[in-house]
C-alpha atoms as a PDB file:
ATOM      1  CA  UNK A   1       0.000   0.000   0.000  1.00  0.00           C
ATOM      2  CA  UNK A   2       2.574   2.012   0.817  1.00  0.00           C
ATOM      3  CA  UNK A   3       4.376   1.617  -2.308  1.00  0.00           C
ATOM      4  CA  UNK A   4       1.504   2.674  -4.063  1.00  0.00           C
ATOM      5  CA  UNK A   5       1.053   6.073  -2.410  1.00  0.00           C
ATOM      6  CA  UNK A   6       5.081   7.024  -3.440  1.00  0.00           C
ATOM      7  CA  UNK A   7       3.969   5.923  -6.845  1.00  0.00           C
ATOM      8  CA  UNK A   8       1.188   7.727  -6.953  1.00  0.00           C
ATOM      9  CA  UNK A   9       2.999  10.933  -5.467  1.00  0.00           C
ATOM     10  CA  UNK A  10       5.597   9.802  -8.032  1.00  0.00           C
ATOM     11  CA  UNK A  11       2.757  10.263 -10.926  1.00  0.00           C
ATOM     12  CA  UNK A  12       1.358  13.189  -9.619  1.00  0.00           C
ATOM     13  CA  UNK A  13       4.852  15.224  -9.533  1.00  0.00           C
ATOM     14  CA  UNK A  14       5.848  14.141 -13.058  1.00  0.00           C
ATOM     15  CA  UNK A  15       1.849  15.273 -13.898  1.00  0.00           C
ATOM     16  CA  UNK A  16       2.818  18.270 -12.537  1.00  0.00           C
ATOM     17  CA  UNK A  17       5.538  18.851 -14.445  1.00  0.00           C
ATOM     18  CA  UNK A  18       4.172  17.825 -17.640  1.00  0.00           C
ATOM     19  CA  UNK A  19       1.243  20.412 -16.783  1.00  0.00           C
ATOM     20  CA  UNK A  20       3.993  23.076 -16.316  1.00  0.00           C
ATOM     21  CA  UNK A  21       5.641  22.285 -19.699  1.00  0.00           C
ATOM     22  CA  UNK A  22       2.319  22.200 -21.691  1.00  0.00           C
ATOM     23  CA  UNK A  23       1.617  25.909 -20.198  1.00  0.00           C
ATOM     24  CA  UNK A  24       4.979  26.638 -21.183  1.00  0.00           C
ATOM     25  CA  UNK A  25       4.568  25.585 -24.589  1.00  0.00           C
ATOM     26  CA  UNK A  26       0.945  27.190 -25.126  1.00  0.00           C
ATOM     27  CA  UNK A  27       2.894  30.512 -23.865  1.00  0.00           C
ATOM     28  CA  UNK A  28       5.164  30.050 -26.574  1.00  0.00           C
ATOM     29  CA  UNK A  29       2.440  29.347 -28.928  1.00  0.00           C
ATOM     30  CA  UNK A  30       0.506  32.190 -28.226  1.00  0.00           C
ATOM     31  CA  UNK A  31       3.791  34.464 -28.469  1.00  0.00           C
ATOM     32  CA  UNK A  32       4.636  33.007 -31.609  1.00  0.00           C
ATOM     33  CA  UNK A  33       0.982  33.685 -33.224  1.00  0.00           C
ATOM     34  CA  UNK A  34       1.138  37.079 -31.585  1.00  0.00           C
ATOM     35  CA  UNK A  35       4.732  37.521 -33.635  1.00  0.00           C
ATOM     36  CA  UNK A  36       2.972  36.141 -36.847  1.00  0.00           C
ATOM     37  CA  UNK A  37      -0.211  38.452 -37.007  1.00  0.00           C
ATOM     38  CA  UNK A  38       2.052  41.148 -36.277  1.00  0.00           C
ATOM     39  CA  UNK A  39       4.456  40.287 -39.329  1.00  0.00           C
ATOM     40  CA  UNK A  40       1.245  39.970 -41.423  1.00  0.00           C
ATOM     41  CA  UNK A  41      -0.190  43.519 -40.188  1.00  0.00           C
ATOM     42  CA  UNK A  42       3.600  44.711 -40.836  1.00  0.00           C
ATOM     43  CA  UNK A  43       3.521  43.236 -44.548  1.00  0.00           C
ATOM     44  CA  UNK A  44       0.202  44.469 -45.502  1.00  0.00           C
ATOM     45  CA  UNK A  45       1.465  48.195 -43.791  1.00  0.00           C
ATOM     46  CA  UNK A  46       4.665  47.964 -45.916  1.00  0.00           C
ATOM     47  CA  UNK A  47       2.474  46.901 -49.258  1.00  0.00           C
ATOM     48  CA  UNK A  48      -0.007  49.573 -48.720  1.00  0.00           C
ATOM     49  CA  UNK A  49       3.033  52.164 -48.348  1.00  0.00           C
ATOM     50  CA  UNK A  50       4.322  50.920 -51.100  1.00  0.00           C
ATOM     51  CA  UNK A  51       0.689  50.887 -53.492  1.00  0.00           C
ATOM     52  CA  UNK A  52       0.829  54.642 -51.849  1.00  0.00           C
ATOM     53  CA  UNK A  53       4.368  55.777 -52.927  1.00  0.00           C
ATOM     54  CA  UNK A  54       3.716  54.130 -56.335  1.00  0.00           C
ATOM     55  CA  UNK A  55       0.789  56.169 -57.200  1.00  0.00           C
ATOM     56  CA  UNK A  56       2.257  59.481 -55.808  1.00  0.00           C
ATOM     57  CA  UNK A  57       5.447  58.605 -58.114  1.00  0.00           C
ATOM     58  CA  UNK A  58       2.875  57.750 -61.180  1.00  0.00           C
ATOM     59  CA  UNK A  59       1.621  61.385 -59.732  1.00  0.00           C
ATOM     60  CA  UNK A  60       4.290  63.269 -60.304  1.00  0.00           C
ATOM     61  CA  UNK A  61       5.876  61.761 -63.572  1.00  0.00           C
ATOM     62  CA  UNK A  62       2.460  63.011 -65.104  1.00  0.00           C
ATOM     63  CA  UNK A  63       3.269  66.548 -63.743  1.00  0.00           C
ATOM     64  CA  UNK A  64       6.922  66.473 -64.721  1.00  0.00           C
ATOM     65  CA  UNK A  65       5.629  65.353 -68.423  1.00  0.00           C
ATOM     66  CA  UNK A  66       3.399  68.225 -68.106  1.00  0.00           C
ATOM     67  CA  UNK A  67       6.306  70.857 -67.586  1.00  0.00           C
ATOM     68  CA  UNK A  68       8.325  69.440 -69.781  1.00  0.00           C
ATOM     69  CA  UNK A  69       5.098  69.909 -72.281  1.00  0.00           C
ATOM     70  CA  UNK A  70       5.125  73.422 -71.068  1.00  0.00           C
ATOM     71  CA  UNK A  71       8.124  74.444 -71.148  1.00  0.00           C
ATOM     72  CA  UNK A  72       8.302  73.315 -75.242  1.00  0.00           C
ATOM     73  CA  UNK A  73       5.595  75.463 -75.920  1.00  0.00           C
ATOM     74  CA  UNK A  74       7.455  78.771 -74.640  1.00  0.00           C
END
């Protein structure tokens, strides 16, 4: 009988510690989808700076054409 309770206190400290890792490992989880969405909110920032800067460059290569337009007429 005896026997059984250290094995059973035996089970119930590696249980523990099992139960300690898992939490450790959903914390890590979590992290690590918290690091993904914020790469994914960083990627679609970046592409939507970079749909912006294209159409302000598109922008002003129609206004330099239109000087240069200009400036052949005088």
């Amino acid at each position: 009988m005896e026997q059984q309770r250290e094995s059973a206190a035996q089970l119930l400290e590696r249980l523990a510690a099992v139960e300690e890792g898992l939490a450790g490992v959903q914390e890590e989880l979590s992290m690590a989808g918290d690091a993904l969405g914020r790469t994914d909110e960083t990627r679609q920032t970046l592409s939507n700076r970079i749909t912006d800067l294209s159409k302000q460059l598109q922008e002003l290569k129609n206004a330099i054409r239109k000087l240069e337009e200009a400036a052949r007429v005088y």
